[in-house]
N, C-alpha and C. Protein backbone atom coordinates (compact mmCIF):
# COMPACT_ATOMS: atom_id res chain seq x y z
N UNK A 1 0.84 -1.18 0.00
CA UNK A 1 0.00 0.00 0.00
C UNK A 1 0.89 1.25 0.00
N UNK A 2 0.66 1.93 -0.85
CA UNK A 2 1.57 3.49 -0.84
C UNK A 2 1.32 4.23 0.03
N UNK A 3 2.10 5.21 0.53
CA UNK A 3 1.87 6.28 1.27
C UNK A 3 1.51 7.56 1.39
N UNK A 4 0.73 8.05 1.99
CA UNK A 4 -0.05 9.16 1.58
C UNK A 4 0.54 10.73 1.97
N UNK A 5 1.07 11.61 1.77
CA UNK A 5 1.52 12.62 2.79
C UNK A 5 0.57 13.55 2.06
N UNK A 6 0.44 14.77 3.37
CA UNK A 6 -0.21 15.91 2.82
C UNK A 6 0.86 17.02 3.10
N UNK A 7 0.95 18.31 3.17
CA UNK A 7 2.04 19.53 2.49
C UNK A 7 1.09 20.72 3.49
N UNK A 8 1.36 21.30 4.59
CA UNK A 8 0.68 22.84 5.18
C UNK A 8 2.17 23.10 5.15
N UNK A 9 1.65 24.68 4.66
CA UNK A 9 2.76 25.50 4.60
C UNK A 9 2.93 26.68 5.69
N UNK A 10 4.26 26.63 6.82
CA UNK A 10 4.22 27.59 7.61
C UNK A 10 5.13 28.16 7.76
N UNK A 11 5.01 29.77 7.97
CA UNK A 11 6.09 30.53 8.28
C UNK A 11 6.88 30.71 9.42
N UNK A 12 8.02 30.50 9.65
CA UNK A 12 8.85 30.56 10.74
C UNK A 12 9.56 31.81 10.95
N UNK A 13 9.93 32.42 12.27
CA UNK A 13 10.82 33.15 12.36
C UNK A 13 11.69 33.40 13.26
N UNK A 14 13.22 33.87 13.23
CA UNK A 14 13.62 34.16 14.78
C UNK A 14 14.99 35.58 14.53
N UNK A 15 15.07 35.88 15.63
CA UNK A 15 16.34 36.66 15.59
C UNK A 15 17.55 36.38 15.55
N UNK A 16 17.80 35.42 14.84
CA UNK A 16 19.51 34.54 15.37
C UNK A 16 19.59 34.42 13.48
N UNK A 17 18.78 33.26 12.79
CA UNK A 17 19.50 32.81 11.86
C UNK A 17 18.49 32.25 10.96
N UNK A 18 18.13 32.31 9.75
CA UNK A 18 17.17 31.18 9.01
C UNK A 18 17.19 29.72 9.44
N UNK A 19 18.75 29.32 9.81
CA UNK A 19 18.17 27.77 10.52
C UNK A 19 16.75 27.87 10.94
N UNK A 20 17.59 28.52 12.74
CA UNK A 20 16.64 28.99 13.63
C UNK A 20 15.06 28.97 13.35
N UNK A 21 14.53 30.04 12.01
CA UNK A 21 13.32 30.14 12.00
C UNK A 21 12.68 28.48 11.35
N UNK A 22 13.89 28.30 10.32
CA UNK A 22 13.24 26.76 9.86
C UNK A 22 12.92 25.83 10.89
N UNK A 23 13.57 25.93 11.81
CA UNK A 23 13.21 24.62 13.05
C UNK A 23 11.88 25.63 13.67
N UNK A 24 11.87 26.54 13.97
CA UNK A 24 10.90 27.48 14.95
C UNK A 24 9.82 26.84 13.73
N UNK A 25 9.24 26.91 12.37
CA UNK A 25 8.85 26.25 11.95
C UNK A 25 8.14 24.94 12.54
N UNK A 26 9.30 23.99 11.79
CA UNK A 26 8.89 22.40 12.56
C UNK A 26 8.21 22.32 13.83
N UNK A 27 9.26 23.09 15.35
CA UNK A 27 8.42 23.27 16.44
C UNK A 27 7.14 23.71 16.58
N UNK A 28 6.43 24.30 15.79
CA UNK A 28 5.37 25.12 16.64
C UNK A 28 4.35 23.77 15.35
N UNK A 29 4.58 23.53 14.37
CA UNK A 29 3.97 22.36 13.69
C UNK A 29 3.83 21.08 14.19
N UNK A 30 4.82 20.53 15.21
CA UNK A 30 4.79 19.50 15.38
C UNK A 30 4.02 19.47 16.58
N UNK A 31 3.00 20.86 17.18
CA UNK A 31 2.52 20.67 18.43
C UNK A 31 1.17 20.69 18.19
N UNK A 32 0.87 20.56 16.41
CA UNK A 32 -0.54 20.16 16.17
C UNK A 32 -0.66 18.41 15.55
N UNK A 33 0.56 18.61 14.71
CA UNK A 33 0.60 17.47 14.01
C UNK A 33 1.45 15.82 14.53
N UNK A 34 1.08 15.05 13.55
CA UNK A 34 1.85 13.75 14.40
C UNK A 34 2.58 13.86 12.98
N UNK A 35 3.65 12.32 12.78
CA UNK A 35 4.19 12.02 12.16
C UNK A 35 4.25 12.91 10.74
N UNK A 36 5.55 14.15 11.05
CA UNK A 36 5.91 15.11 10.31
C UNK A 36 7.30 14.11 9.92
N UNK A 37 7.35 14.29 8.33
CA UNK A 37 8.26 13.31 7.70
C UNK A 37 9.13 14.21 6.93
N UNK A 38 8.67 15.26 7.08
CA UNK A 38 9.88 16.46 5.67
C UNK A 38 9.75 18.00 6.48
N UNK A 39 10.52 18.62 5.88
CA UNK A 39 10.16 20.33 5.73
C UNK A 39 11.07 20.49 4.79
N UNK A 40 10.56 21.46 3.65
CA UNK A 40 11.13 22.29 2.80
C UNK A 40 11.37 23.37 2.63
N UNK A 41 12.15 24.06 2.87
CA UNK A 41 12.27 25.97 2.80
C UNK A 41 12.30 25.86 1.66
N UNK A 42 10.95 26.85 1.25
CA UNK A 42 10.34 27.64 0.02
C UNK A 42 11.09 28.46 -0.40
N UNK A 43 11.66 29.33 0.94
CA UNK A 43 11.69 30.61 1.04
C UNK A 43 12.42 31.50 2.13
N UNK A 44 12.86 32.39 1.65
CA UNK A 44 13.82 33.38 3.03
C UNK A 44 13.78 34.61 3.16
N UNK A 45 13.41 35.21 3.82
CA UNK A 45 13.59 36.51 4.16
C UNK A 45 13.80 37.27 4.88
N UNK A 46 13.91 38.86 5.36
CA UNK A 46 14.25 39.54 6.59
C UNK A 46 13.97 40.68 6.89
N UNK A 47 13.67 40.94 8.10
CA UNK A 47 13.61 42.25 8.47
C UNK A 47 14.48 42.90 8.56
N UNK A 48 14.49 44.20 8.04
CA UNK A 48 15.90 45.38 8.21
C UNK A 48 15.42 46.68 9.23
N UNK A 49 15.59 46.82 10.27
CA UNK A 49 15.53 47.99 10.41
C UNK A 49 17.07 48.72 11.32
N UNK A 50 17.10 49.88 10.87
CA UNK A 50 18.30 50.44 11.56
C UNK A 50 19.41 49.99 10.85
N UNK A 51 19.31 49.49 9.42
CA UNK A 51 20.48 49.07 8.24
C UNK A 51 20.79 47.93 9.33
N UNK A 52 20.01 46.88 9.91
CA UNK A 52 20.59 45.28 10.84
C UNK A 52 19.60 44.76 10.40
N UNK A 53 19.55 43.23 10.27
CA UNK A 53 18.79 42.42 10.36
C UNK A 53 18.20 42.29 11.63
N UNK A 54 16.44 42.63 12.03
CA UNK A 54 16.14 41.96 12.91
C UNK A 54 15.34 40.81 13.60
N UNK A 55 14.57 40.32 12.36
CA UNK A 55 13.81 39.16 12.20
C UNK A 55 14.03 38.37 10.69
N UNK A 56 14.83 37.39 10.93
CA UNK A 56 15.16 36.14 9.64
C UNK A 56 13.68 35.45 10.06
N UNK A 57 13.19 34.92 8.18
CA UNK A 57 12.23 34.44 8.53
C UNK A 57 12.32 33.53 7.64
N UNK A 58 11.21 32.12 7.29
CA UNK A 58 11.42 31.10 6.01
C UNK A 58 10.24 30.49 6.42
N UNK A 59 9.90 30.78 4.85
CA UNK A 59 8.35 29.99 4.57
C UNK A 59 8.81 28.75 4.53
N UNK A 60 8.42 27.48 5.27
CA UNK A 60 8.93 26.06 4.67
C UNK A 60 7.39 25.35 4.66
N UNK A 61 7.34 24.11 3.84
CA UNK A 61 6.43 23.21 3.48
C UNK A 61 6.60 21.99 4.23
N UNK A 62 5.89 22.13 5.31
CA UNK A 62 5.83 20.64 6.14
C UNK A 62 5.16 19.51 5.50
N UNK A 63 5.52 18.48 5.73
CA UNK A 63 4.82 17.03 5.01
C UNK A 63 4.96 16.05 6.45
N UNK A 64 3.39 15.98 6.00
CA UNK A 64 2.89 14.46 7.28
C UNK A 64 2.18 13.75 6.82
N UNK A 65 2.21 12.26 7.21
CA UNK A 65 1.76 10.95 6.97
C UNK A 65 0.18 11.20 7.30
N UNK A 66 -0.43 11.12 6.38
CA UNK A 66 -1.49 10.70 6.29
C UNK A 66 -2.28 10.02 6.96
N UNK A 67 -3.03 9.91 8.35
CA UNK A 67 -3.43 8.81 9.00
C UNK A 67 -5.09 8.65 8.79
N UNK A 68 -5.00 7.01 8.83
CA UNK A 68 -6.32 6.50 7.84
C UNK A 68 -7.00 5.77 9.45
């Protein structure tokens, strides 16, 4: 039998680093969802103010198993 995944897409963010927001991501996903099998960063971006970065952020695409 094949496996089914479905794809919600959420934005992460933090003040340190795009890692950072990619896992801040996963974390705050994995406290709705069960068996999260991927994340993909879409995407990256940042806040500037005062010519500094102060919020790195990354859209990523979570994928979870399907439960039947």
């Amino acid at each position: 039998m094949a496996e089914v995944a479905k794809v919600i897409t959420i934005i992460g963010s933090s003040p340190e680093s795009f890692a950072k927001a990619a896992d801040a991501a996963v974390k705050e996903a994995s406290k709705t969802l069960r068996g999260i099998t991927g994340a993909d960063v879409i995407s990256m971006s940042a806040v500037v103010e005062n010519d500094r970065i102060t919020q790195f952020r990354t859209t990523v695409n979570i994928a979870f198993a399907v439960e039947r």
